[in-house]
Every structure is written in structure tokens, then in C-alpha cells.
PDB file of N, CA and C in Angstrom:
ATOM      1  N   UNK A   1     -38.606  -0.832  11.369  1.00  0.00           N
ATOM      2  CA  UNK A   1     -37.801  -1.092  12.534  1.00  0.00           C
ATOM      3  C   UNK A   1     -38.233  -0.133  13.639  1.00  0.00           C
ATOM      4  N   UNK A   2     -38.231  -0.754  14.724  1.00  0.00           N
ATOM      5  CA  UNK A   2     -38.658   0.280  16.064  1.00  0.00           C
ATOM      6  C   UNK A   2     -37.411   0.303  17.047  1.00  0.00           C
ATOM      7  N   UNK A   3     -37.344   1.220  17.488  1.00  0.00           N
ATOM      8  CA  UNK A   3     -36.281   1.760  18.114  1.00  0.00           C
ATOM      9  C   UNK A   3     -36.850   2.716  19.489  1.00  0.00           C
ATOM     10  N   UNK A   4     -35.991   2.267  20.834  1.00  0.00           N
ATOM     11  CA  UNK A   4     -36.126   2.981  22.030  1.00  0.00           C
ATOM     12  C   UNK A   4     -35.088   3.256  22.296  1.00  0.00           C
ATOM     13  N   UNK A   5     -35.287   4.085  23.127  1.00  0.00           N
ATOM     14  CA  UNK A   5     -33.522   5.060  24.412  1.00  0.00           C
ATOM     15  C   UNK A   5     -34.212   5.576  24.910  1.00  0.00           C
ATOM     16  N   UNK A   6     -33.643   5.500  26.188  1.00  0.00           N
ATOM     17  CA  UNK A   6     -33.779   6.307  27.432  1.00  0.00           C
ATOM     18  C   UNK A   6     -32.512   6.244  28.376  1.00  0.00           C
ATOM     19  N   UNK A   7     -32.748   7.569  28.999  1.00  0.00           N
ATOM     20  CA  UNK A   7     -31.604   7.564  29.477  1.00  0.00           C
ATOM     21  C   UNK A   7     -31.877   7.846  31.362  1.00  0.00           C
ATOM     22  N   UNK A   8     -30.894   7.603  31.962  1.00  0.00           N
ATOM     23  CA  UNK A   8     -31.200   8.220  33.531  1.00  0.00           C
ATOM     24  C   UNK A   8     -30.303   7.982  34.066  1.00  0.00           C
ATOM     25  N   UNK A   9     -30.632   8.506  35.014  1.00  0.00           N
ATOM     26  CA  UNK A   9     -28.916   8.923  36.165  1.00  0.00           C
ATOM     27  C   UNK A   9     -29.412   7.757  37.410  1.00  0.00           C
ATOM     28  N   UNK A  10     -28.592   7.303  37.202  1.00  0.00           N
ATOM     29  CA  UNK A  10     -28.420   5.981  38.623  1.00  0.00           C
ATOM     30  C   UNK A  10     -27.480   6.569  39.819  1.00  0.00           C
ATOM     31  N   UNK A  11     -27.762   6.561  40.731  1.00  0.00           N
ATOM     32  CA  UNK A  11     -26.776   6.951  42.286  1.00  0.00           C
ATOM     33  C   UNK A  11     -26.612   5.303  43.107  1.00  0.00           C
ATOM     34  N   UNK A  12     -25.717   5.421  42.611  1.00  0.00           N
ATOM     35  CA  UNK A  12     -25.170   3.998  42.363  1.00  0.00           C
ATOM     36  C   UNK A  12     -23.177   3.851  41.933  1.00  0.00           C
ATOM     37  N   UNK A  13     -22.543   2.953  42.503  1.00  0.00           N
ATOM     38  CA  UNK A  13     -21.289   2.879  41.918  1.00  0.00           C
ATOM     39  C   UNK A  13     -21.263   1.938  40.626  1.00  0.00           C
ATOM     40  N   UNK A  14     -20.662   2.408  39.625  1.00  0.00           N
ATOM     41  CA  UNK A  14     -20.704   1.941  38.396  1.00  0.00           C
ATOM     42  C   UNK A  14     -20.680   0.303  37.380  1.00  0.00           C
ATOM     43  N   UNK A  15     -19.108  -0.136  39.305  1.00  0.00           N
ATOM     44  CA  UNK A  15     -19.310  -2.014  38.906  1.00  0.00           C
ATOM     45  C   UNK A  15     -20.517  -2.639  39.495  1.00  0.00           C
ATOM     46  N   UNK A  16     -21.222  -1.902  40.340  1.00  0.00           N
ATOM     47  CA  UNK A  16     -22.248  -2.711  40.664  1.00  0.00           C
ATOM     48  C   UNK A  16     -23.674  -2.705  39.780  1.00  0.00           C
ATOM     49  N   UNK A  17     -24.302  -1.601  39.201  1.00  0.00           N
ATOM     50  CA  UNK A  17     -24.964  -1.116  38.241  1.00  0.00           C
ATOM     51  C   UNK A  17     -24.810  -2.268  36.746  1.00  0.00           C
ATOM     52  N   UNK A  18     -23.145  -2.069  36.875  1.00  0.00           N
ATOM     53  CA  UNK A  18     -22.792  -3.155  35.567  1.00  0.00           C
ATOM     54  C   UNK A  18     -22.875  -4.387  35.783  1.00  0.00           C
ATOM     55  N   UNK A  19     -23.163  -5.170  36.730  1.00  0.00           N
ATOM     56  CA  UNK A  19     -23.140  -6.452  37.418  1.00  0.00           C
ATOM     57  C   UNK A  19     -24.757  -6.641  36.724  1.00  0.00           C
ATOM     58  N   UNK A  20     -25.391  -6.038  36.715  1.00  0.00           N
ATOM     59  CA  UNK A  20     -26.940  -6.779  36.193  1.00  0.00           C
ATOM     60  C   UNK A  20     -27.137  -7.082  34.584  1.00  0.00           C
ATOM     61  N   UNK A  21     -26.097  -6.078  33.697  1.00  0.00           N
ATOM     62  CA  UNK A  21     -26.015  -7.236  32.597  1.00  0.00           C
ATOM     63  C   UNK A  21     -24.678  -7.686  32.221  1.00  0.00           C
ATOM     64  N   UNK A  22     -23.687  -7.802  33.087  1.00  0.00           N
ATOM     65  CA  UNK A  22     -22.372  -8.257  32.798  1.00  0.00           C
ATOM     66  C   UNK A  22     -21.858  -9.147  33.650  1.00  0.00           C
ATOM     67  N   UNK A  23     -22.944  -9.599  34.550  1.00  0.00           N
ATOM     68  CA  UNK A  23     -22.856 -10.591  35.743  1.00  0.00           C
ATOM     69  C   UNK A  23     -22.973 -11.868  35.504  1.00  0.00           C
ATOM     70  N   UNK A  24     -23.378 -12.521  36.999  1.00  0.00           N
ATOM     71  CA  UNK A  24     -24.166 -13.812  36.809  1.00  0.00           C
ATOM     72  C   UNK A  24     -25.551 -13.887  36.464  1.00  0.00           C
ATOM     73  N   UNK A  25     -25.990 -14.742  36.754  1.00  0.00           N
ATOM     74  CA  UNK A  25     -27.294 -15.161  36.141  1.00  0.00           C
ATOM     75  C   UNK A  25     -28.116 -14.473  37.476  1.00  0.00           C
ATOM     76  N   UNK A  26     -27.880 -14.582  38.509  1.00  0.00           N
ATOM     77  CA  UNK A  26     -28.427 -14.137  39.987  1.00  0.00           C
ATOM     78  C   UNK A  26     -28.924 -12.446  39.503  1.00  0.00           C
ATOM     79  N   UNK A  27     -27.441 -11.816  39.370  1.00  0.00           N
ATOM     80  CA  UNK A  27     -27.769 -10.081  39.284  1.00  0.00           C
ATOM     81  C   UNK A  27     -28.817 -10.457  38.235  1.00  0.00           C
ATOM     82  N   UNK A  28     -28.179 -10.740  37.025  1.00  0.00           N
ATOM     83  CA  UNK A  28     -29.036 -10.206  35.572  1.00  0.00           C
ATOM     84  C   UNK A  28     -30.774 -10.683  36.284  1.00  0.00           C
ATOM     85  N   UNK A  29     -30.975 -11.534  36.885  1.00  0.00           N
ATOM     86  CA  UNK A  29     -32.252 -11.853  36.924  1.00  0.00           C
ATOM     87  C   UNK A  29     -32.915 -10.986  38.224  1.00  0.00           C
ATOM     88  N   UNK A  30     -32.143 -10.073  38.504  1.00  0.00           N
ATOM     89  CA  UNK A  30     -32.843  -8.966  39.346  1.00  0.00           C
ATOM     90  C   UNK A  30     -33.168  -7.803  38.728  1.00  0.00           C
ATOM     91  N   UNK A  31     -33.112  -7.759  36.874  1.00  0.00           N
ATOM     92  CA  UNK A  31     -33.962  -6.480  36.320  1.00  0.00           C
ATOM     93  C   UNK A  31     -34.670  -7.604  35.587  1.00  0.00           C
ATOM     94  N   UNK A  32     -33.845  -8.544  35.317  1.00  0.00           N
ATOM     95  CA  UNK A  32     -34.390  -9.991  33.855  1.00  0.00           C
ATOM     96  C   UNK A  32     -35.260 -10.914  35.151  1.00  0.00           C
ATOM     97  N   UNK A  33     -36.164 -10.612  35.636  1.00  0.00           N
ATOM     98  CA  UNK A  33     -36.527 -12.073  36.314  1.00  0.00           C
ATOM     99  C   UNK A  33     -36.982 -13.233  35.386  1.00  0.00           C
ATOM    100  N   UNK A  34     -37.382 -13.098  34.480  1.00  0.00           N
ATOM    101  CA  UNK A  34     -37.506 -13.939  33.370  1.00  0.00           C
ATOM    102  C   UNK A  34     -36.705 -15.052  32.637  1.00  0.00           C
ATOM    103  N   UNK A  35     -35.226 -14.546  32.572  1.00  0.00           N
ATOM    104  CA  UNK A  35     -34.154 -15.074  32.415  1.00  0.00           C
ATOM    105  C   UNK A  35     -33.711 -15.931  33.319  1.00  0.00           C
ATOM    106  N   UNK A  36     -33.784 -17.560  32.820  1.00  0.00           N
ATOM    107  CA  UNK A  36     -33.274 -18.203  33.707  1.00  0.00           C
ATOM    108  C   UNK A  36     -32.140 -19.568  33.386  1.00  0.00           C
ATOM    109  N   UNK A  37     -31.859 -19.117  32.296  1.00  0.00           N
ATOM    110  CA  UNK A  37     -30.520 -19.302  31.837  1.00  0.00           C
ATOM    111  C   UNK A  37     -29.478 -18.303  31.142  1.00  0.00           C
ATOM    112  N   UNK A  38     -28.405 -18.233  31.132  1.00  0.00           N
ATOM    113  CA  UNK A  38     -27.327 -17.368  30.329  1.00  0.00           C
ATOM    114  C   UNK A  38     -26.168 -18.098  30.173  1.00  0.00           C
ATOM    115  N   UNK A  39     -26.199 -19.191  29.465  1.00  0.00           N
ATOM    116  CA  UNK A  39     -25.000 -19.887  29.380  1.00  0.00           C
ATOM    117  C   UNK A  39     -24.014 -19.552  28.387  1.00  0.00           C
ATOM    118  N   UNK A  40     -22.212 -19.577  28.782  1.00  0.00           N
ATOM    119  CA  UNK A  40     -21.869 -19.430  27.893  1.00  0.00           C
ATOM    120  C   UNK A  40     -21.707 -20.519  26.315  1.00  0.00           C
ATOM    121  N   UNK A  41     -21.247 -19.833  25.513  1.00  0.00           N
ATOM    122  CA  UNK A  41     -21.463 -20.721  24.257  1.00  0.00           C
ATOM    123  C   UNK A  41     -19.741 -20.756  23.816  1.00  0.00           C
ATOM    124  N   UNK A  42     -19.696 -19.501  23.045  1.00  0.00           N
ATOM    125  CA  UNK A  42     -17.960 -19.190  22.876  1.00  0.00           C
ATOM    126  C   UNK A  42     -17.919 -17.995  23.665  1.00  0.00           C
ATOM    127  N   UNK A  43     -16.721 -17.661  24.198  1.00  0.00           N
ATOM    128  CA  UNK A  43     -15.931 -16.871  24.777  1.00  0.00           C
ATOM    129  C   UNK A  43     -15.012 -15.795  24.138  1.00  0.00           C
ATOM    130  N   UNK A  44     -14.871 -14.435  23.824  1.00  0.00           N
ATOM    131  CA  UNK A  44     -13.792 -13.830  23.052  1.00  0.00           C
ATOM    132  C   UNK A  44     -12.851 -13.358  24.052  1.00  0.00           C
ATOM    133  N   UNK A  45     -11.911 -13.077  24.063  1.00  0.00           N
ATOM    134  CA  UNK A  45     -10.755 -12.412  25.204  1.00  0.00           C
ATOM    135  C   UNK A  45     -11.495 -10.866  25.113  1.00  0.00           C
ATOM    136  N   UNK A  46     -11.656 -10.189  23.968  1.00  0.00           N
ATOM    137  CA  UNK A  46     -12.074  -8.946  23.747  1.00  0.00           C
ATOM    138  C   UNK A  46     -13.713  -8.857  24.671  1.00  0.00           C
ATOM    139  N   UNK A  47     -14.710  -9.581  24.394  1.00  0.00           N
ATOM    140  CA  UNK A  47     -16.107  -9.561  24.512  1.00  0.00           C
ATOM    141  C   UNK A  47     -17.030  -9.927  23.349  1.00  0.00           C
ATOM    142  N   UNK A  48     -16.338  -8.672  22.732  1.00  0.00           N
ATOM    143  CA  UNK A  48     -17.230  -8.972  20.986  1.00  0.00           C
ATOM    144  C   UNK A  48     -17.025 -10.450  20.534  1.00  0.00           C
ATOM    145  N   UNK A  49     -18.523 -10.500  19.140  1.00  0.00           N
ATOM    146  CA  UNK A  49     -18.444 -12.170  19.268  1.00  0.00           C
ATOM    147  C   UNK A  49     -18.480 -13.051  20.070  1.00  0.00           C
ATOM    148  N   UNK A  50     -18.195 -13.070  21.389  1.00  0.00           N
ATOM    149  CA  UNK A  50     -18.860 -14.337  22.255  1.00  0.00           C
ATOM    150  C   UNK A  50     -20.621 -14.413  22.096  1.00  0.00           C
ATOM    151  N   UNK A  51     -20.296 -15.165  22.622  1.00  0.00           N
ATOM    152  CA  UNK A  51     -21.807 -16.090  22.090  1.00  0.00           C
ATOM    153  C   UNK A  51     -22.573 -16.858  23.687  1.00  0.00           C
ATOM    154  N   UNK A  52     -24.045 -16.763  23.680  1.00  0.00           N
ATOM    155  CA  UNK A  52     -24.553 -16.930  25.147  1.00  0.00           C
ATOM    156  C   UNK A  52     -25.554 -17.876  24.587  1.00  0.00           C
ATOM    157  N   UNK A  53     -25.518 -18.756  25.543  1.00  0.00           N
ATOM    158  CA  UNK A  53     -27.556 -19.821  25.121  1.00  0.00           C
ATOM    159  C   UNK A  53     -28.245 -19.269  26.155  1.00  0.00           C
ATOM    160  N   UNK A  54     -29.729 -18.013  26.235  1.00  0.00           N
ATOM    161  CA  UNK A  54     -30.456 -17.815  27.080  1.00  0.00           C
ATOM    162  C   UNK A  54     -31.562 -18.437  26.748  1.00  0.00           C
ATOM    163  N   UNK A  55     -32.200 -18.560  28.364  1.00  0.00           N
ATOM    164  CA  UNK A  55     -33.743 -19.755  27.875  1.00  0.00           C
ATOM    165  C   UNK A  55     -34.560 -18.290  28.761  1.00  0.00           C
ATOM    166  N   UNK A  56     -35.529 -17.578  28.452  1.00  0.00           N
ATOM    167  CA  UNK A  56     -36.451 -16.808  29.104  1.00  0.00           C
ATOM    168  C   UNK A  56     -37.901 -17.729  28.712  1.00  0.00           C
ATOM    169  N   UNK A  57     -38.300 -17.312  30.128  1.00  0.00           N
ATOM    170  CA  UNK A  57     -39.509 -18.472  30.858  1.00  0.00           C
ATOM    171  C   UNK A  57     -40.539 -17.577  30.556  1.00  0.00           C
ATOM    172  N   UNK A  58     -41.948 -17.573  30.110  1.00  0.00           N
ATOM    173  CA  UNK A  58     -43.105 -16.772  29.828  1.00  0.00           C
ATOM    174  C   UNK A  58     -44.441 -17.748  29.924  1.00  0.00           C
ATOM    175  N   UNK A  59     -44.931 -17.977  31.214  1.00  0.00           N
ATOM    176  CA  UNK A  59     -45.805 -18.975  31.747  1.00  0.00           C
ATOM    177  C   UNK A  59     -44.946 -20.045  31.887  1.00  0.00           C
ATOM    178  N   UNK A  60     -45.794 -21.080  30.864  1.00  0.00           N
ATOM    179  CA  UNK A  60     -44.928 -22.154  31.376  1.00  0.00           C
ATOM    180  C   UNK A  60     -44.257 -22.684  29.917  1.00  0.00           C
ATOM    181  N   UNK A  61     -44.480 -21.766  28.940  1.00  0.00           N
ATOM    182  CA  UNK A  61     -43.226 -21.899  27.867  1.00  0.00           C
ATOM    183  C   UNK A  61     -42.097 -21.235  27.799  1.00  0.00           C
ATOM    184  N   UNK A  62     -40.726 -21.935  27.971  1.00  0.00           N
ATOM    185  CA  UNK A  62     -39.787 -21.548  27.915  1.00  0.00           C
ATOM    186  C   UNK A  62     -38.992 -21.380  26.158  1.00  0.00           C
ATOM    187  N   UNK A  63     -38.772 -20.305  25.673  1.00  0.00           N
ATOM    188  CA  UNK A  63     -37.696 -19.958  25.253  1.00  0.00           C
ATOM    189  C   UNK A  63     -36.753 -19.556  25.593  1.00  0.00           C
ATOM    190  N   UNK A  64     -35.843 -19.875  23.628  1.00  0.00           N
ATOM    191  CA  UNK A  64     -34.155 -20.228  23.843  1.00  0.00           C
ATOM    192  C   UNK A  64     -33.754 -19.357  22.530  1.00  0.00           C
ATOM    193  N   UNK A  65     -32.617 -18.643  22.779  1.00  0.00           N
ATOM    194  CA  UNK A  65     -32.102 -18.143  21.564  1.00  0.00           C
ATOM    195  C   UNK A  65     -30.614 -18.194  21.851  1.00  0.00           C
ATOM    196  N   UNK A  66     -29.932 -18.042  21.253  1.00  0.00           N
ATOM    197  CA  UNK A  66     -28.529 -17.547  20.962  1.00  0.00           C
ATOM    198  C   UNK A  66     -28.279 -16.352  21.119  1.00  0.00           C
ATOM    199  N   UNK A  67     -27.356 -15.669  21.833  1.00  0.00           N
ATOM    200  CA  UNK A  67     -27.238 -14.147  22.042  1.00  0.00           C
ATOM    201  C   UNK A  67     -25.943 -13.904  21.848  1.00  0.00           C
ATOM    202  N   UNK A  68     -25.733 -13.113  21.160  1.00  0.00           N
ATOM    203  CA  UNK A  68     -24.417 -12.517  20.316  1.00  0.00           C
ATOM    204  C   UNK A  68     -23.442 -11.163  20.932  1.00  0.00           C
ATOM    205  N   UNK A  69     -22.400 -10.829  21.626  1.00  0.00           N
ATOM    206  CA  UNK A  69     -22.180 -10.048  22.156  1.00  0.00           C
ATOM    207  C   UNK A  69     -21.534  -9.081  20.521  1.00  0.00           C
ATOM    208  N   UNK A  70     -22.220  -8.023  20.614  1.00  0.00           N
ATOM    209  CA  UNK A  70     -22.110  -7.099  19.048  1.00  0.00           C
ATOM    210  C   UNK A  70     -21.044  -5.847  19.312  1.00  0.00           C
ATOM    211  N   UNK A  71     -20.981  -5.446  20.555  1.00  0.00           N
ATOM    212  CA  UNK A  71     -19.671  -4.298  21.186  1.00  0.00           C
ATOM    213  C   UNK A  71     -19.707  -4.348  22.447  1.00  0.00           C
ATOM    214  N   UNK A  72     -18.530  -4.436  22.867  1.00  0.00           N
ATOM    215  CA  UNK A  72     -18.751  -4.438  24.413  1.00  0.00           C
ATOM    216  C   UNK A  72     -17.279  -3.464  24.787  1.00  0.00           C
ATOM    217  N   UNK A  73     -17.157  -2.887  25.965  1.00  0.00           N
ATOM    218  CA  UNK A  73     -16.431  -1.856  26.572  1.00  0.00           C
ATOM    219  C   UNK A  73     -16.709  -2.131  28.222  1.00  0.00           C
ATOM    220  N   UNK A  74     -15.426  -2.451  28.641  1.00  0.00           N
ATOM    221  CA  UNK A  74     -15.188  -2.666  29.980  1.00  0.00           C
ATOM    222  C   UNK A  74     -14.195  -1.373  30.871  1.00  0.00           C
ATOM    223  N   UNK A  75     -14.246  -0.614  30.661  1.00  0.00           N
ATOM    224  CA  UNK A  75     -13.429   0.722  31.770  1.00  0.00           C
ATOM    225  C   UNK A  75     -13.615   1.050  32.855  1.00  0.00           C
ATOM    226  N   UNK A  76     -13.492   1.500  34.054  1.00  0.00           N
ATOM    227  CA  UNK A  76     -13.709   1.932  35.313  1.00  0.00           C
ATOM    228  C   UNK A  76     -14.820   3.357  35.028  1.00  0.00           C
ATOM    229  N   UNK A  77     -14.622   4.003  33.827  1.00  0.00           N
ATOM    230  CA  UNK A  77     -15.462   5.286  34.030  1.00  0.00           C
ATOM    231  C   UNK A  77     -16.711   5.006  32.572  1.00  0.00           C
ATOM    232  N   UNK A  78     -16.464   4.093  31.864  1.00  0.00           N
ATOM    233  CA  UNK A  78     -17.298   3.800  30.927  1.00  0.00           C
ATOM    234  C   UNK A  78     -17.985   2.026  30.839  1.00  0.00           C
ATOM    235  N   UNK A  79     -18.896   1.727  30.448  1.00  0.00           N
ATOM    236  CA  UNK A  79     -19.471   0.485  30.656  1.00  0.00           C
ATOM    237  C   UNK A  79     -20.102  -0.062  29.493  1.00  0.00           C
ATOM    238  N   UNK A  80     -20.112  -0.362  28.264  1.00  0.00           N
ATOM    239  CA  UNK A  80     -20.788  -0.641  26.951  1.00  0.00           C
ATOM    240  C   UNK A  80     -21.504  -1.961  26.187  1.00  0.00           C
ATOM    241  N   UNK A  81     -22.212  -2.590  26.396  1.00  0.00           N
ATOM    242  CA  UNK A  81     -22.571  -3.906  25.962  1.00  0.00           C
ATOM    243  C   UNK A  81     -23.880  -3.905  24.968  1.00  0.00           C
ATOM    244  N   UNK A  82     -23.623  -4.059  23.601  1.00  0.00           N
ATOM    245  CA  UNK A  82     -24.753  -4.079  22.835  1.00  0.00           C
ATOM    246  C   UNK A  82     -24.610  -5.421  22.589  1.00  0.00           C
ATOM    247  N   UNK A  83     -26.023  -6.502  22.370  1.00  0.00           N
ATOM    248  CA  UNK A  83     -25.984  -7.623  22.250  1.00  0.00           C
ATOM    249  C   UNK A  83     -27.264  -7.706  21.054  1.00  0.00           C
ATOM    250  N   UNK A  84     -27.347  -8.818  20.315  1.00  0.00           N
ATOM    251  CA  UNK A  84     -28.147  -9.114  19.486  1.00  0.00           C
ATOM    252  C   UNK A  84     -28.813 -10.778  19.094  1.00  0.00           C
ATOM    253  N   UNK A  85     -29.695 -10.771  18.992  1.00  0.00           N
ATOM    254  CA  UNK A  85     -30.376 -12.084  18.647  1.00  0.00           C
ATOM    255  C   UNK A  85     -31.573 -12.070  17.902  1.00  0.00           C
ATOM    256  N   UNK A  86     -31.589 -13.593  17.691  1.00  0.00           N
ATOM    257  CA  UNK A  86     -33.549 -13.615  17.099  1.00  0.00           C
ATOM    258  C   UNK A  86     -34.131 -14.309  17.845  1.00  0.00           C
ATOM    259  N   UNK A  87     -35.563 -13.862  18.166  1.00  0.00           N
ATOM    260  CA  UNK A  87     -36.592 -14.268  19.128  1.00  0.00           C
ATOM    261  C   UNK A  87     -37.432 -15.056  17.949  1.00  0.00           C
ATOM    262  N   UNK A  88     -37.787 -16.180  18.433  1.00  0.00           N
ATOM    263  CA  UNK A  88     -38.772 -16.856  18.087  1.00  0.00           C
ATOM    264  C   UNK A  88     -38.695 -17.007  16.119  1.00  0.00           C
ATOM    265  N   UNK A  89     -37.381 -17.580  16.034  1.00  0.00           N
ATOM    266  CA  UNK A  89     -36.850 -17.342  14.278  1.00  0.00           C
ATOM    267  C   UNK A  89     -37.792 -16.194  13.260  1.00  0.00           C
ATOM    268  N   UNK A  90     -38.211 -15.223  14.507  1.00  0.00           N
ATOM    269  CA  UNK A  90     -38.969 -13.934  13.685  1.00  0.00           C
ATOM    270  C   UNK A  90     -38.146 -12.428  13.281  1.00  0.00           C
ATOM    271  N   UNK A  91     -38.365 -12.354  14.967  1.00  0.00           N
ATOM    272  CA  UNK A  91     -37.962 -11.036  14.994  1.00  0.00           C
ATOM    273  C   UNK A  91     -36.227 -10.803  15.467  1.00  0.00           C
ATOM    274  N   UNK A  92     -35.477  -9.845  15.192  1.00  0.00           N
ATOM    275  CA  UNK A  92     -34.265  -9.337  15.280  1.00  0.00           C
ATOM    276  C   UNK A  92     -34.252  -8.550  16.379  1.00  0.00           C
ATOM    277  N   UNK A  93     -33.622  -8.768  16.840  1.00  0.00           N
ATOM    278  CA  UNK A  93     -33.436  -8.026  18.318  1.00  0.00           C
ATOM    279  C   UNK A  93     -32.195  -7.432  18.570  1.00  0.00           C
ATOM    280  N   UNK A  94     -31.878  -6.098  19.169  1.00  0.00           N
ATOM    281  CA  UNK A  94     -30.558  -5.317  19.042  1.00  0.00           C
ATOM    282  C   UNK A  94     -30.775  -5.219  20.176  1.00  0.00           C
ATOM    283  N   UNK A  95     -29.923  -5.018  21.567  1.00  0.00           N
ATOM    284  CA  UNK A  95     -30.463  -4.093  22.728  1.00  0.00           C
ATOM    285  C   UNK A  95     -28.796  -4.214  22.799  1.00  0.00           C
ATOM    286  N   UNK A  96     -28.915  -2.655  23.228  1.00  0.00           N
ATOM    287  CA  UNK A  96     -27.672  -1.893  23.968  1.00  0.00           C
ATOM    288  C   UNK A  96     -27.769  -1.375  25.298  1.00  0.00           C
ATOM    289  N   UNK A  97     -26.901  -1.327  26.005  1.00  0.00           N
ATOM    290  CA  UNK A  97     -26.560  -1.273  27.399  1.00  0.00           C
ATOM    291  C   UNK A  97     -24.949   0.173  27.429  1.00  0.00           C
ATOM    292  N   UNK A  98     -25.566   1.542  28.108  1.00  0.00           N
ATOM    293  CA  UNK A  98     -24.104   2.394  28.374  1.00  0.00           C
ATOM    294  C   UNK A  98     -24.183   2.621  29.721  1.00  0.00           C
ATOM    295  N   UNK A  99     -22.933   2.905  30.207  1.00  0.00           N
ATOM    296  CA  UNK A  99     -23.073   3.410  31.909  1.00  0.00           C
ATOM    297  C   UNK A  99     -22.021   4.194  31.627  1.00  0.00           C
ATOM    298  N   UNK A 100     -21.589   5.394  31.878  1.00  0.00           N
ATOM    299  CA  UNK A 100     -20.834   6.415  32.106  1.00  0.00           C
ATOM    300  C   UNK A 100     -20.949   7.060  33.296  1.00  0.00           C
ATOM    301  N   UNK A 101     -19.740   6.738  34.027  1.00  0.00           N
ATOM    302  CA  UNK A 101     -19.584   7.285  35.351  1.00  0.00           C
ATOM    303  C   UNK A 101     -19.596   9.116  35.592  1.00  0.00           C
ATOM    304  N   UNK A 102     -20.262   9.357  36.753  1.00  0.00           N
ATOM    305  CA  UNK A 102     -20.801  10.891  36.564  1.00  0.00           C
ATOM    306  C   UNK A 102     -19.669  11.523  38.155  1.00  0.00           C
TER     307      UNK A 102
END
């Protein structure tokens, strides 16, 4: 298993920062230009467990997976979204998302 983190200080206000992966499809595709679907699938009141259909475009083949919301945290001074899927019925994919207001 391979594993990254990094961390950095954004000067930036915190709902807007969180708008690129907790947004629409517009923000998210201003770090994701790739992403050009994020539909919802199911919905949880909490976050966790909802469920997304993304299609990311790579030439002119488009893939599609299912994306799983795995923890999510909505606060004014904290921001938390780890999500999970499989790419291409291979590989497992984890990516987490924190914002902590400074």
C-alpha cells in the first residue's frame, strides 16, 4: 500500500477552500479539471455513507466509479472529508481531505 500527506497553510477563508471538494462540480473542477461528473447516488443526513457516480475524462476515455463518502466533518473551525473508491475494478483508492482553521 502507498500512502501520501502533505500538509500547508492556505490564506484563504475556510468555506471557500472547502467549496473545492464539498462543492459543486464547477469549484471541485478548479483543482479536479478532470472531473466532469459528481453525481449524487444516495444521500446521508450525517455525510458518511453517501454515495457519488464520478466520470473523470483522460484523453478521450472517460471513466466512472462510485465514490463512497468514508468520514466527513462539517464545523466552522474544522473541515474533514475522507472518501474512497475503486479505479478501474483494480486499484483501492482512499483520499482524505482536513482544513483546520488557523
Amino acid at each position: 500500500m502507498t500512502k501520501w500527506a502533505r500538509e500547508i497553510e492556505i490564506d484563504a477563508p475556510i468555506d471557500k477552500v472547502w467549496a473545492f471538494f464539498d462543492g459543486s462540480l464547477e469549484d471541485m473542477q478548479k483543482i479536479m479539471p478532470k472531473v466532469i461528473a459528481n453525481d449524487p447516488i444516495e444521500h446521508t443526513k450525517e455525510g458518511v455513507g453517501s454515495v457519488r457516480l464520478q466520470k473523470f475524462q483522460e484523453g478521450k476515455q472517460i471513466m466512472e466509479y462510485m465514490v463512497e463518502t468514508l468520514e466527513y466533518v462539517n464545523n466552522p473551525n474544522e473541515k474533514k472529508k475522507k472518501i474512497g473508491f475503486t479505479l478501474a475494478d483494480i486499484f483501492e483508492v482512499t483520499r482524505g481531505y482536513e482544513l483546520i482553521k488557523l
